[in-house]
Protein backbone atom coordinates (compact mmCIF):
# COMPACT_ATOMS: atom_id res chain seq x y z
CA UNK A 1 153.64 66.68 131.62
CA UNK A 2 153.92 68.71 128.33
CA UNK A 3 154.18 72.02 127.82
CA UNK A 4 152.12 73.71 124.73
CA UNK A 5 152.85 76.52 123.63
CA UNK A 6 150.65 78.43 120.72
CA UNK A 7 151.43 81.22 118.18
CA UNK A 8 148.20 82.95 117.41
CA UNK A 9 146.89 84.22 114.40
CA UNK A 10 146.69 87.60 112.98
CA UNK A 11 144.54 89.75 115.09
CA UNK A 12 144.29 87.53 117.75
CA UNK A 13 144.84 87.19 121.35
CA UNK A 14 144.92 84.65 124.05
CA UNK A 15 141.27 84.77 125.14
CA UNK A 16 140.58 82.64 121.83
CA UNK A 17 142.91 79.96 123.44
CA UNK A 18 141.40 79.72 126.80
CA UNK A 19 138.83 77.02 126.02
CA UNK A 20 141.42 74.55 124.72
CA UNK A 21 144.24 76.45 127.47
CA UNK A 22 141.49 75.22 130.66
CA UNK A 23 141.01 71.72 128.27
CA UNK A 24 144.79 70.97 128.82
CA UNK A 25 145.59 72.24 132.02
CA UNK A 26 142.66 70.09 133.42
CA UNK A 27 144.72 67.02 131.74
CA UNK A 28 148.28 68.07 134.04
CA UNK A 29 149.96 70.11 130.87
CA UNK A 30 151.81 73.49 131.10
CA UNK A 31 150.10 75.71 128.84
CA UNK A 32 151.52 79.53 127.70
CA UNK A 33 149.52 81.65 125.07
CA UNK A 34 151.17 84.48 124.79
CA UNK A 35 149.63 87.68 122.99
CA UNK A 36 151.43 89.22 120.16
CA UNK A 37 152.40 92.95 119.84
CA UNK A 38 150.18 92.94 116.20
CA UNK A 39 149.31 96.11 117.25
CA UNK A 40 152.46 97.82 117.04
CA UNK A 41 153.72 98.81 113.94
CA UNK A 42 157.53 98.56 115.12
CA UNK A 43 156.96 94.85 115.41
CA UNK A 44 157.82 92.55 112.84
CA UNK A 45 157.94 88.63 112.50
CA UNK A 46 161.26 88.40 114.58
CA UNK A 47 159.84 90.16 117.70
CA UNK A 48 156.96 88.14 117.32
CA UNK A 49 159.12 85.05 117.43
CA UNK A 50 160.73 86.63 120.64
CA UNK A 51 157.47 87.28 122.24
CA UNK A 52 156.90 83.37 121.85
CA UNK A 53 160.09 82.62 123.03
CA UNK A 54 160.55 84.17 126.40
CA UNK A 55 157.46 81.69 127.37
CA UNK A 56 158.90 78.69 126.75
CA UNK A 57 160.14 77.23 129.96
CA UNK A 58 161.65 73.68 129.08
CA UNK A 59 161.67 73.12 125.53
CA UNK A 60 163.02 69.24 126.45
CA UNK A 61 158.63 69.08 126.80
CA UNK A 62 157.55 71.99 124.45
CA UNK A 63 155.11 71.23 121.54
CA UNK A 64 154.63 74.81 119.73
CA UNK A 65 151.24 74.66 118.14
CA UNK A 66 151.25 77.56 115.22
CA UNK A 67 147.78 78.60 114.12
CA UNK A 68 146.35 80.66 110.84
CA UNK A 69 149.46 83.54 110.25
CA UNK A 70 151.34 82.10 113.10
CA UNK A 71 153.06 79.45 110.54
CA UNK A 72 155.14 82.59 109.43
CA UNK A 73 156.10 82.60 113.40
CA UNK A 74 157.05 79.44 114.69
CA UNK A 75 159.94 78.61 112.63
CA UNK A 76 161.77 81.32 113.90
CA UNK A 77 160.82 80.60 117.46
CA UNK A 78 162.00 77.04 116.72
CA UNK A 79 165.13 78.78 114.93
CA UNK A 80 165.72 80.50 118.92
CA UNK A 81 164.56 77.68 121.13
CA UNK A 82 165.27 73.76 120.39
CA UNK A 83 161.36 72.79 120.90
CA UNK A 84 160.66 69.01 120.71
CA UNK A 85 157.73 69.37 117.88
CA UNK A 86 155.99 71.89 115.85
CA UNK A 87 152.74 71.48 115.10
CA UNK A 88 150.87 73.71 112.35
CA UNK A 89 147.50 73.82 113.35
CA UNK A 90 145.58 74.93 110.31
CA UNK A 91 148.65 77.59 109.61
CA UNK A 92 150.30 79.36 106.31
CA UNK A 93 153.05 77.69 105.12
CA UNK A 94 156.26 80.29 104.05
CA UNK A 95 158.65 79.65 101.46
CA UNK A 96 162.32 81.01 102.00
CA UNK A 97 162.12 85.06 101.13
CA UNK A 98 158.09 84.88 100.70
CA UNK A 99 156.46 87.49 102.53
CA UNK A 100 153.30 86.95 104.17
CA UNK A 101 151.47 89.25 102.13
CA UNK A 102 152.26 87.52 98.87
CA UNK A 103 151.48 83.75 99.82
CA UNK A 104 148.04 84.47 99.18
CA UNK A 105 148.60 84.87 95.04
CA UNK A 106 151.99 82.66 95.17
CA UNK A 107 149.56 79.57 96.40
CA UNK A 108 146.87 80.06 94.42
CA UNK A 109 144.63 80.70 97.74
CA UNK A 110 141.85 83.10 95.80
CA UNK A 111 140.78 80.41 93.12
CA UNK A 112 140.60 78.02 96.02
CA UNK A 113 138.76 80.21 98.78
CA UNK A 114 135.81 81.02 95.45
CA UNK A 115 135.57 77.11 95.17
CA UNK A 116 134.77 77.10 98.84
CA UNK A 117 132.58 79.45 99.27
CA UNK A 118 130.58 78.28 96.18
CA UNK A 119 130.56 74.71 97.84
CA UNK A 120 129.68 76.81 101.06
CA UNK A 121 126.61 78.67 99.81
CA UNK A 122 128.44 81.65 101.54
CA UNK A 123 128.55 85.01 100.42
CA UNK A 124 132.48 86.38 100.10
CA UNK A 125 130.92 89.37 103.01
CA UNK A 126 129.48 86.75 105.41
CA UNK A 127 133.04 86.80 107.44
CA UNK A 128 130.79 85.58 110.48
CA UNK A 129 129.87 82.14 108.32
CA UNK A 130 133.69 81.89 107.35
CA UNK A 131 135.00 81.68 110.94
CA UNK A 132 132.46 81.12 113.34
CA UNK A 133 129.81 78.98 111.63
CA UNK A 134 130.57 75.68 113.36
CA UNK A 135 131.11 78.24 116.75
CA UNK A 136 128.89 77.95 120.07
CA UNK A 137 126.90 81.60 119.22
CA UNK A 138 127.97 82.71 122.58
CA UNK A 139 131.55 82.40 122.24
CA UNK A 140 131.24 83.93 118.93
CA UNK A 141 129.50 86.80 120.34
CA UNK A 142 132.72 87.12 122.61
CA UNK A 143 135.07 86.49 119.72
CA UNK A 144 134.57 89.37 118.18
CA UNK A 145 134.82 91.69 121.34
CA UNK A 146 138.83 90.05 121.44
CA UNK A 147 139.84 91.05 117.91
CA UNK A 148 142.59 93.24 118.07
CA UNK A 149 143.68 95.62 115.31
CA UNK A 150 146.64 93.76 113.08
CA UNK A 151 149.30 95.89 111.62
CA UNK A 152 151.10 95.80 108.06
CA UNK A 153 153.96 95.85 109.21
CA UNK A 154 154.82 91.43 109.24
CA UNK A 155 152.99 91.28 106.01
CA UNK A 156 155.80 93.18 104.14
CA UNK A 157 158.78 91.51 105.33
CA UNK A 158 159.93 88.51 103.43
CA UNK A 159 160.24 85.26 105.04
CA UNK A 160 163.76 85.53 106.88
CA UNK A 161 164.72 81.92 107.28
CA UNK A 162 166.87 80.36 104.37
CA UNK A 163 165.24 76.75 104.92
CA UNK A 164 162.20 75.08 107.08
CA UNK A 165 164.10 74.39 110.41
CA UNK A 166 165.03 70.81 111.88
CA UNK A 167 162.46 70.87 113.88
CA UNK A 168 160.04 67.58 113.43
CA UNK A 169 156.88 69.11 112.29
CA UNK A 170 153.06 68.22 111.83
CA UNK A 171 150.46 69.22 109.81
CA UNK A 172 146.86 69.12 111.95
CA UNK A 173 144.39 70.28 108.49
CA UNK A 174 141.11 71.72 110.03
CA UNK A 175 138.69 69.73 107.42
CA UNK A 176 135.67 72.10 107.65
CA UNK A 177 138.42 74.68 107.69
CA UNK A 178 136.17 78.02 105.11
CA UNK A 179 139.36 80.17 105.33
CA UNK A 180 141.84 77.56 103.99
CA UNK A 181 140.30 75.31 102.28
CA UNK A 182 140.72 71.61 103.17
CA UNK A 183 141.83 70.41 99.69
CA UNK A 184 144.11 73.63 98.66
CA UNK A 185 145.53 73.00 102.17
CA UNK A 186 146.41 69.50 101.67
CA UNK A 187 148.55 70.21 98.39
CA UNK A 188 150.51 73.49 100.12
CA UNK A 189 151.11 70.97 102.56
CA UNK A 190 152.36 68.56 100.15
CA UNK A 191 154.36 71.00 97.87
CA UNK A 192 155.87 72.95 100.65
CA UNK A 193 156.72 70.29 103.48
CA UNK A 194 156.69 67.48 101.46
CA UNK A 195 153.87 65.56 104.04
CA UNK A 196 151.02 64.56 104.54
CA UNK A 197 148.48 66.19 106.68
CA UNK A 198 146.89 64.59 109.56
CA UNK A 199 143.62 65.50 110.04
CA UNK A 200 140.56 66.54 112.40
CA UNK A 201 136.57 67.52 112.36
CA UNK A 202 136.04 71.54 112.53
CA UNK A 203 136.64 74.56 111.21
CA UNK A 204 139.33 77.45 111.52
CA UNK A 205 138.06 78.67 115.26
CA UNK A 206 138.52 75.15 116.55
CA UNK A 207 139.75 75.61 119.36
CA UNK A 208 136.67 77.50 120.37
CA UNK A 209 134.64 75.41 118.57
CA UNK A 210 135.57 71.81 119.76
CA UNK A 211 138.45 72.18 122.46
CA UNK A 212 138.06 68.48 124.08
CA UNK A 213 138.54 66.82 120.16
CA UNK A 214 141.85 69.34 120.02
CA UNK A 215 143.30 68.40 122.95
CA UNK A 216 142.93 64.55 122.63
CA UNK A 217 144.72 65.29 119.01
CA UNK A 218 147.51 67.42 120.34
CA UNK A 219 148.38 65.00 123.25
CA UNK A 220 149.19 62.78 120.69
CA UNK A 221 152.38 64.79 119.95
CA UNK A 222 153.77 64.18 123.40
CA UNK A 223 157.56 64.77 122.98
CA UNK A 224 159.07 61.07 123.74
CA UNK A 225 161.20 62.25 127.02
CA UNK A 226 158.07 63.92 128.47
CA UNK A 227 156.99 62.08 131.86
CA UNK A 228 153.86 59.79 131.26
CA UNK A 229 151.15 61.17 133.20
């Protein structure tokens, strides 16, 4: 049995998880999603990390799976708890000091996303086509019910952590990905972890829009002491 847990993006809560959450559990895994206090303006990137934390229940079998903004997150849960692997699912990438709010101009991101949305045919409004365009229509419809408000507050803090931590850490690139782009994602990934991404089919709301392909990918990163089911 492993034990995922995820980091959410910004704005987000568990109830975007639970297709992939039911996927996993179905297979014998321990699965926690805990929701973020993004609502609270006291809360910063560390208690966000501490939120994470306190779910972890045997990191000897944890695979933290950090999605969108949550790359700002995990390393500083993996900084608290030893976690066998980190796996960025589609997630920002920090730099030592960077805060969130700048990584957008530091990488480049804008001339990228207006490449993307050319290729796209989408207009820069149509936020529905950027996340939800390869989404069943019903769980979209439901998405957007869940979005909780995000505050400032994480976006204005530089990056805390002097280095990337020890943890072993993958890249999982989202190929029809609309909010970051395959290709600019696949030379952040290069210039700021020095990999190479694996990849998988679907875009930034995959694990609403293809849970079962997810799963089979993230079992893959079975820690190496976990019991064979």
């Amino acid at each position: 049995m492993t034990e995922y847990v995820f980091v959410p993006g910004a704005g987000s809560d568990s109830w975007y998880l639970h297709p992939l959450a039911g996927e996993l559990r179905a297979r014998g895994h321990r699965v926690a999603t805990p929701d973020l206090p993004c609502d609270d303006d006291a809360a910063g990137l560390p208690e966000y990390a501490d939120a994470v934390a306190a779910t972890i229940s045997d990191p000897t079998r944890t695979v933290l799976v950090a999605h969108s903004f949550g790359g700002f997150t995990a390393p500083l849960v993996c900084q608290r708890v030893a976690v066998q692997r980190l796996v960025l699912l589609s997630a920002m990438i920090p730099l030592p000091g960077e805060a969130p709010a700048d990584w957008w101009l530091n990488t480049g991101y804008e001339h990228a996303r207006r490449q993307q949305d050319e290729r796209d045919g989408r207009h820069p409004d149509d936020e529905d086509a950027l996340f939800f365009h390869d989404v069943p229509p019903e769980l979209a419809a439901q998405a957007r019910e869940h979005s909780r408000r995000q505050s400032t507050t994480p976006f204005t803090e530089p990056w805390p952590l002097p280095a990337w931590p020890a943890t072993p850490t993958t890249f999982l690139l989202c190929r029809h990905d609309r909010l970051l782009p395959a290709a600019f994602m696949r030379r952040i990934v290069a210039e700021r972890l020095g990999a190479v991404p694996d990849e998988i089919d679907g875009g930034h709301m995959i694990a609403l829009a293809r849970p079962r392909q997810l799963a089979d990918q993230l079992e893959a990163y079975t820690p190496t002491n976990s019991t064979p089911l």
